[in-house]
Protein backbone atom coordinates (compact mmCIF):
# COMPACT_ATOMS: atom_id res chain seq x y z
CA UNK A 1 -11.90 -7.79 14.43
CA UNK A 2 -8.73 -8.03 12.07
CA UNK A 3 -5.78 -5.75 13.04
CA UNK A 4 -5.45 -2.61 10.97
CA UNK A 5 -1.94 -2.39 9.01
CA UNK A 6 -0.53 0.69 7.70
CA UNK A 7 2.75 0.15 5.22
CA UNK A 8 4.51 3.05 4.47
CA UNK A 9 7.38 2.77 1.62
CA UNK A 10 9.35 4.61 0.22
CA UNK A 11 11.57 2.69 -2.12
CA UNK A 12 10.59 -0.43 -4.75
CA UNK A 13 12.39 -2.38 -1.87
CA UNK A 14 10.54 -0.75 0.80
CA UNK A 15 7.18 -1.61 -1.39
CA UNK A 16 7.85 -5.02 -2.10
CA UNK A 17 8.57 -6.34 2.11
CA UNK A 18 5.64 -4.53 2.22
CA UNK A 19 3.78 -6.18 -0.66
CA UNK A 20 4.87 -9.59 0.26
CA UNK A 21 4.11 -8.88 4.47
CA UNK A 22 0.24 -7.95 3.37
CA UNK A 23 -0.04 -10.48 0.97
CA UNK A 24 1.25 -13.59 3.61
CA UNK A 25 -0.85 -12.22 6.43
CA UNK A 26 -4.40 -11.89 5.21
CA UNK A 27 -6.02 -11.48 8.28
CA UNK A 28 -4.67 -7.96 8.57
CA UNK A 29 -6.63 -5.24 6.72
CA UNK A 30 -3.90 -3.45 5.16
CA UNK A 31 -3.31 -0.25 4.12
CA UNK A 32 -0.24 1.53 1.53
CA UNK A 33 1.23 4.64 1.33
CA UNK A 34 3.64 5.21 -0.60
CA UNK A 35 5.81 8.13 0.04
CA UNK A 36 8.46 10.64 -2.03
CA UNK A 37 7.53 9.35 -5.14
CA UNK A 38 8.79 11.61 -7.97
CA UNK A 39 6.03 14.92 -8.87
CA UNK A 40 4.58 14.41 -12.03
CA UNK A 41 5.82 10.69 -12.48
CA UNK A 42 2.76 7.98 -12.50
CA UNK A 43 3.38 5.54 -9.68
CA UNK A 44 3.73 2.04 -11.38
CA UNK A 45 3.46 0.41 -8.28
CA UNK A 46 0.35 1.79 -7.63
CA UNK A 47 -0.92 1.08 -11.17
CA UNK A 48 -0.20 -2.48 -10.86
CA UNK A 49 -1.68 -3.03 -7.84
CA UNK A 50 -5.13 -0.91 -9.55
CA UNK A 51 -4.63 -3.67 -12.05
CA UNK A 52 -4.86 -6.71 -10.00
CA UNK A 53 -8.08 -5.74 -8.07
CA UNK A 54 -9.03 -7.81 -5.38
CA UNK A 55 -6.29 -9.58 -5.53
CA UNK A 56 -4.12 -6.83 -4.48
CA UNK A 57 -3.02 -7.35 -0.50
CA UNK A 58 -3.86 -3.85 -0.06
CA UNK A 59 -7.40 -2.56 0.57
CA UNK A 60 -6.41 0.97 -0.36
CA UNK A 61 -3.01 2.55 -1.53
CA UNK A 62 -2.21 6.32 -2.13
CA UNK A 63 0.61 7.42 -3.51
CA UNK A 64 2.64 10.84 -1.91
CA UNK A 65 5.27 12.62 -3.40
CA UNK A 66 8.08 14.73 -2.03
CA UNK A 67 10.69 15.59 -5.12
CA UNK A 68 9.87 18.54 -5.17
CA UNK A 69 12.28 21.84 -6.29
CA UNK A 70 13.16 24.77 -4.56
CA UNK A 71 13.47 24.46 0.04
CA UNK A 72 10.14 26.82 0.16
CA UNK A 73 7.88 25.04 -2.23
CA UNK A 74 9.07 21.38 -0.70
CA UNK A 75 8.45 22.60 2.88
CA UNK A 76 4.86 23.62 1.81
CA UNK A 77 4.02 21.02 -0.29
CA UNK A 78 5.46 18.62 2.02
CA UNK A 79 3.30 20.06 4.64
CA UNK A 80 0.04 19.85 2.89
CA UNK A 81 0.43 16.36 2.29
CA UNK A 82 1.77 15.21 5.67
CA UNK A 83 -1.81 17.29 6.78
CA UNK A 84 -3.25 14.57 4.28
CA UNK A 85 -2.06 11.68 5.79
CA UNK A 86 -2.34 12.99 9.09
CA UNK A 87 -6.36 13.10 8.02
CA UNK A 88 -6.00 9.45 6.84
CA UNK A 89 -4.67 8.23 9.97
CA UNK A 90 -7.63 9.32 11.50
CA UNK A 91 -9.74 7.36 9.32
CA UNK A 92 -8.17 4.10 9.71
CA UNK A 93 -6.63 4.38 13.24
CA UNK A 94 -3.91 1.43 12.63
CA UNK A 95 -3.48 -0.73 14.98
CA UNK A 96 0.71 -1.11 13.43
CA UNK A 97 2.82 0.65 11.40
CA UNK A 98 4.86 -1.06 9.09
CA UNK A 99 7.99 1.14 7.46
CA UNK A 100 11.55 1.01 6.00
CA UNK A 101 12.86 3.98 7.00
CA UNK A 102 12.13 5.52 10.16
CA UNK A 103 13.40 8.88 9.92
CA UNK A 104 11.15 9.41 7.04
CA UNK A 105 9.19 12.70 8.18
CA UNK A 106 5.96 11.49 6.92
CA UNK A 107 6.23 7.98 9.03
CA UNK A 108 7.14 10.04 12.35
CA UNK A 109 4.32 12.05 12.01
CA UNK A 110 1.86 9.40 11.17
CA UNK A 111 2.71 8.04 14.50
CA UNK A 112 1.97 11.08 16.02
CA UNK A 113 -1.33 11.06 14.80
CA UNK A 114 -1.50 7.57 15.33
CA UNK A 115 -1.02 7.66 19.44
CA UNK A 116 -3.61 9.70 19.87
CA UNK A 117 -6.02 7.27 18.96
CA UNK A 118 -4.46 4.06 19.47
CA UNK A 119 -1.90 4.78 22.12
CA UNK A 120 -0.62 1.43 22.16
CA UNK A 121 0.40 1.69 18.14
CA UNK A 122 3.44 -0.78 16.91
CA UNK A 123 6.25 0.71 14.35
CA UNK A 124 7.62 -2.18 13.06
CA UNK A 125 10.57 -1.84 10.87
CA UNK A 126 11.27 -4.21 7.56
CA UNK A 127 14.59 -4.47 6.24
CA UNK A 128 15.73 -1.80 4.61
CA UNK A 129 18.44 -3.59 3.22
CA UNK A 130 22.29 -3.16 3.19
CA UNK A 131 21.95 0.12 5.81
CA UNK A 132 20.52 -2.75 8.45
CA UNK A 133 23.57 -4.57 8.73
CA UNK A 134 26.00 -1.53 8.12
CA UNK A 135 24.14 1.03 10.42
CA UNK A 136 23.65 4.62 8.73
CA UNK A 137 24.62 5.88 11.97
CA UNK A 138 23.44 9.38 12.76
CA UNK A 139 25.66 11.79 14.58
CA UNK A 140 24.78 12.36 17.95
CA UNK A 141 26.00 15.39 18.60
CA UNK A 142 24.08 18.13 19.99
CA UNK A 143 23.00 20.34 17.03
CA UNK A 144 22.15 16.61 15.78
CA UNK A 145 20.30 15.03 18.44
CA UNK A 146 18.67 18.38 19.86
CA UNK A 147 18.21 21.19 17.41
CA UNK A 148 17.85 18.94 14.43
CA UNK A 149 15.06 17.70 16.46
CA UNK A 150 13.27 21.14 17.61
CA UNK A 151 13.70 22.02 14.16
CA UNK A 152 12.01 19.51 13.37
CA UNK A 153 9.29 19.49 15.26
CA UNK A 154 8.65 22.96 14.48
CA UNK A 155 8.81 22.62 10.82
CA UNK A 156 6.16 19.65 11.01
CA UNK A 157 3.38 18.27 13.08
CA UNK A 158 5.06 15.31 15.04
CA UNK A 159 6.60 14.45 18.26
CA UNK A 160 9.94 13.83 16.17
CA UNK A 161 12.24 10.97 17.52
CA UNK A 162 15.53 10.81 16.80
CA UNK A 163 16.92 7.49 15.70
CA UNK A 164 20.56 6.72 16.36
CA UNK A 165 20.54 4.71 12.80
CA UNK A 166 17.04 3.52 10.90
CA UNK A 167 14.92 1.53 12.36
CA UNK A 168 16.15 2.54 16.19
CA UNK A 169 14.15 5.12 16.82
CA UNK A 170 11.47 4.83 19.78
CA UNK A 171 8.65 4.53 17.61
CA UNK A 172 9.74 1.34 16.81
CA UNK A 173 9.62 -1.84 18.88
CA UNK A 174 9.69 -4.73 16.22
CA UNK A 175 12.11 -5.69 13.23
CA UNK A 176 11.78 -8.19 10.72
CA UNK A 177 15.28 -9.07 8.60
CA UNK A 178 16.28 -10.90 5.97
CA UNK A 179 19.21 -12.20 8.37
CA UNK A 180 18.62 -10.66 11.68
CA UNK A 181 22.07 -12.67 13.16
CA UNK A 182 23.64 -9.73 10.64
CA UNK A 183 21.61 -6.85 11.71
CA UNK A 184 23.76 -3.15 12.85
CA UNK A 185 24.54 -3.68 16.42
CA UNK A 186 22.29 -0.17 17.11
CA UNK A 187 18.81 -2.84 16.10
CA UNK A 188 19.90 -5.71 18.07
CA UNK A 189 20.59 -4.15 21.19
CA UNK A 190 17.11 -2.41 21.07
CA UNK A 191 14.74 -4.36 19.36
CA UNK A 192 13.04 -7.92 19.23
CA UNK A 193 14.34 -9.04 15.70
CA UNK A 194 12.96 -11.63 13.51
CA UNK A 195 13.33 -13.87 10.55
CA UNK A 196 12.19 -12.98 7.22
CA UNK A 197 11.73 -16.38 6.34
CA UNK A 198 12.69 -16.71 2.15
CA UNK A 199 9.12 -18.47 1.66
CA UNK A 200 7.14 -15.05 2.12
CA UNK A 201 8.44 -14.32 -1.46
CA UNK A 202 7.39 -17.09 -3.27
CA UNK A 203 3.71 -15.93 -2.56
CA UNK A 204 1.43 -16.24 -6.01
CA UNK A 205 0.84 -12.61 -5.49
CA UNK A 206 4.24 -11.57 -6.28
CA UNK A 207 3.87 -13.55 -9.48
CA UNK A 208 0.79 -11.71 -10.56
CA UNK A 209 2.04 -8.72 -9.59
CA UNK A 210 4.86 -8.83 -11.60
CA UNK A 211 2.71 -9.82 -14.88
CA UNK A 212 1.48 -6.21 -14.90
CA UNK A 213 4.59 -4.35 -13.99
CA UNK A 214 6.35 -6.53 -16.68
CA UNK A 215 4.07 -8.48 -19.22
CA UNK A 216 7.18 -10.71 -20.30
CA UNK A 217 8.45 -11.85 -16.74
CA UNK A 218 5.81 -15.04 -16.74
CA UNK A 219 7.91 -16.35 -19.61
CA UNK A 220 11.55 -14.88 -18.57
CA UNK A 221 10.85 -15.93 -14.71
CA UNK A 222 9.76 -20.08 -16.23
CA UNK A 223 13.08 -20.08 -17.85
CA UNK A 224 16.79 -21.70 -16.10
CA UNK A 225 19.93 -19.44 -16.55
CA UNK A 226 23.50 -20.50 -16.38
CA UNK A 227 24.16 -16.82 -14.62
CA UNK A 228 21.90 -13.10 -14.06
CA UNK A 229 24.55 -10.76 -15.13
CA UNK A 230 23.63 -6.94 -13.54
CA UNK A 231 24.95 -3.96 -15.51
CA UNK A 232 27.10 -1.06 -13.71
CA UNK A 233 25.28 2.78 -14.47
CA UNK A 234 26.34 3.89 -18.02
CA UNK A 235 29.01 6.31 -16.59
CA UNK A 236 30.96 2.79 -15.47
CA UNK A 237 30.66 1.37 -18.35
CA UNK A 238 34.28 1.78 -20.27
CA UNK A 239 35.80 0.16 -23.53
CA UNK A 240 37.60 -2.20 -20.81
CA UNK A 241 34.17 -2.72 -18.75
CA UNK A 242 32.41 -3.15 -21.68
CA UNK A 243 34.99 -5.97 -22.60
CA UNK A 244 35.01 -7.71 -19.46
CA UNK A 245 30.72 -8.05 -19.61
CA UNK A 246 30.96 -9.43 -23.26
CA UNK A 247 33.10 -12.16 -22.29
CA UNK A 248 31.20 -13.05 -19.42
CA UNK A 249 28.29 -13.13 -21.42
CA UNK A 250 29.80 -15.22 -24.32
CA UNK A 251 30.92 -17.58 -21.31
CA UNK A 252 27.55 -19.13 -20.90
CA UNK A 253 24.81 -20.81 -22.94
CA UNK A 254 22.14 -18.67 -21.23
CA UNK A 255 21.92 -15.59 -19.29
CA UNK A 256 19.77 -13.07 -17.94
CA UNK A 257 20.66 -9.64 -18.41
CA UNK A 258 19.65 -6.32 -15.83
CA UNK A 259 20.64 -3.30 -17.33
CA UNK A 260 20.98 -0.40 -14.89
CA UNK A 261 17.91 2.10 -14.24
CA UNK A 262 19.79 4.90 -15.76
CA UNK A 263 20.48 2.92 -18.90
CA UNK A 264 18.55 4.34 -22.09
CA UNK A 265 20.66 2.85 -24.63
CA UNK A 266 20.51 -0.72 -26.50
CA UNK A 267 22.56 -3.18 -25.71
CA UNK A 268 24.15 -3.88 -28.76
CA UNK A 269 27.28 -3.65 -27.84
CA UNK A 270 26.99 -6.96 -26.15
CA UNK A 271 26.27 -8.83 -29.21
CA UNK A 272 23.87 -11.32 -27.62
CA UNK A 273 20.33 -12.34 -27.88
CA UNK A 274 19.86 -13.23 -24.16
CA UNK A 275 16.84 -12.30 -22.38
CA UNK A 276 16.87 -8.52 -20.77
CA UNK A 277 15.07 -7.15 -17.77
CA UNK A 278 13.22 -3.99 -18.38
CA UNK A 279 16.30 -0.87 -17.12
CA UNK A 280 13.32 0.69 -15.11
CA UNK A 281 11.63 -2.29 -12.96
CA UNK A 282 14.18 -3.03 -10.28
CA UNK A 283 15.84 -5.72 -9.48
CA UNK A 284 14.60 -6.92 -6.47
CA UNK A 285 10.99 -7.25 -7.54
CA UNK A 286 12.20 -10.28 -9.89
CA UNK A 287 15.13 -11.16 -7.48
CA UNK A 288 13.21 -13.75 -5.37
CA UNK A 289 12.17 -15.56 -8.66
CA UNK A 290 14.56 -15.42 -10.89
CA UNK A 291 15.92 -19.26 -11.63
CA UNK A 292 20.00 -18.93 -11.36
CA UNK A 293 22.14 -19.76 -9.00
CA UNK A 294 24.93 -17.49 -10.04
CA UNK A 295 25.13 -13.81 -10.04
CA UNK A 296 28.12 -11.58 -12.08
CA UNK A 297 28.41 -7.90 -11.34
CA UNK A 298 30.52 -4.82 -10.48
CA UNK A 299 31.11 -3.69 -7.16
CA UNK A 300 28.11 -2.16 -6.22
CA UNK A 301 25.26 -1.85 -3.72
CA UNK A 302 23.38 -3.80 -6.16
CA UNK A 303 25.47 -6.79 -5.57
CA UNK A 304 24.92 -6.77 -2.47
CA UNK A 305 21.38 -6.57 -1.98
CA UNK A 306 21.09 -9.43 -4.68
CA UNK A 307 23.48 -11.35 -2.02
CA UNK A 308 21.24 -10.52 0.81
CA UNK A 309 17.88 -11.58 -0.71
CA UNK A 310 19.11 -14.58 -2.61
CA UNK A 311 22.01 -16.09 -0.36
CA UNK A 312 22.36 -19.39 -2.71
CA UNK A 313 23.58 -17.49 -5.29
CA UNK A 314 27.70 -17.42 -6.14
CA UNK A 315 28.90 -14.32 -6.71
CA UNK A 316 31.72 -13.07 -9.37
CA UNK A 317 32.99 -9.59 -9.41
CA UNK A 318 34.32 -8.18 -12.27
CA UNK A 319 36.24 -5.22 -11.05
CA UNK A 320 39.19 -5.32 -8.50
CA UNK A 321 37.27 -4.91 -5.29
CA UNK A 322 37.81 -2.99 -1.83
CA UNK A 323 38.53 -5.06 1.33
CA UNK A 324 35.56 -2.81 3.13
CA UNK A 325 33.24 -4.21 0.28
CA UNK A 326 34.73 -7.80 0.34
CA UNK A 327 34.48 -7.91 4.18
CA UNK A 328 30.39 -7.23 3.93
CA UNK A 329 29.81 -9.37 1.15
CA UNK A 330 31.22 -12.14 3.09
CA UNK A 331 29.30 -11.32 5.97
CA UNK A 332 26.33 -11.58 3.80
């Protein structure tokens, strides 16, 4: 009997480890949630993987949300669906738990659920990217470590665990990293890590998954660039910014554009025909395709996931950069 496989995400990084974990290891049945989607926002994600039918990794995906306003209405909303998933654990009794972020509430409780029928469960944690080799440490003072917890538990139906950063709480007792010889001291002193190896993203699936989240990537994702250029959020973007992109641009034959998610404006301004990345479908969906080995950006956290996923590529920073932000580049 094939293991049962749970992924919960959170993120579009979150959903594509996830995405390209189910898809290399078909003799799991696997299972998505995704969780703290926006309210009244259809989950692409989702869509796409509606779209691709059997070839989808997953045998079933739901979709939770979490955004919601006001503390009241979030607690009780939140509530009702974490009594959801609670049901749904029941129903497939996992045999692992894949997740990004541990300290998500609707992860720990899942696991509570999860024990009760399959003591012998397995979190296992899949990078979350730049926070596993920084560590978002969590204070560990009391009001932290003991009456965030009883709050906690009080608020919600689980056994709560407190993790000193993600990924280290005792739920978990496997990690899987992009570069695991980088990971936050807090994951290597507690669990067995292991290599992402770069082939899991060249899987087919990611290609056809793609094709209905972007109907142009087929043709964009054939094609060799001289250099992917990533856009800083429109607030960054000054006369002087705005200078320094247009020559980098006009410095090469042929380059790929990513404009930032919050960008709603045309690029005009950059005077080019080059080939643009839809603002809304992030970057690291196309990331582990994309034909360049040369990446030009701001300092951002952008940058470096882009240098964490695709270590072959050069990097070139257009803005004076901090030595805290130099330092973990070069680590990566």
């Amino acid at each position: 009997m094939s293991k049962i496989s749970l992924h919960i995400c959170a993120t579009p990084w979150n959903f594509l480890n996830s995405f390209v974990f189910a898809s290399n290891r078909p003799e799991e049945t696997s299972y998505l949630m995704y969780v703290d989607y926006p309210e009244h926002e259809d989950n692409i994600y989702l869509e796409a993987l509606k779209n691709m039918g059997d070839t989808s990794p997953f045998k079933k995906a739901w979709c939770f949300h979490g955004k919601y306003k006001g503390a009241w209405q979030k607690w009780r909303k939140r509530l009702k669906e974490i009594e959801q998933i609670k049901q749904l654990i029941v129903e497939l009794k996992p045999d692992q738990v894949y997740v990004g972020s541990d300290r998500r509430i609707e992860f720990q409780c899942a696991m509570t659920e999860a024990v009760k029928h399959k003591p012998n469960v397995k979190g296992i944690y899949l990078d979350e990217g730049v926070f596993s080799y920084t560590c978002r440490k969590r204070s560990q003072t009391w009001r932290d470590r003991v009456l965030d917890t009883w709050i906690k538990r009080l608020m919600y139906p689980c056994d709560w665990k407190h993790p000193i950063t993600i990924g280290a709480s005792d739920w978990i007792s496997e990690g899987w990293l992009l570069q695991p010889e980088n990971a936050c001291l807090f994951l290597k002193g507690k669990l067995q890590l292991n290599l992402i190896m770069p082939e899991l993203y060249k899987h087919t699936n990611l290609s056809n998954l793609l094709r209905y989240l972007f109907p142009k990537s087929e043709t964009i994702l054939k094609n060799q660039y001289d250099a992917l250029i990533l856009l800083p959020h429109p607030s960054q973007l000054t006369s002087k910014m705005k200078q320094a992109y247009k020559q980098q641009v006009q410095a090469f034959n042929n380059v790929l554009i990513k404009a930032h998610p919050r960008n709603t404006e045309e690029l005009d301004w950059l005077t080019t025909t080059a080939d643009v990345l839809p603002a809304l479908v992030p970057l690291e969906l196309f990331l582990p395709q994309i034909q360049t080995k040369k990446v030009i950006s701001s300092q951002s956290t952008t940058l470096l996931t882009t240098k964490l996923m695709r270590s072959d590529m050069s990097v070139s920073v257009i803005d004076p950069i901090s030595s805290e932000f130099e330092k973990m580049l070069k680590k990566l």
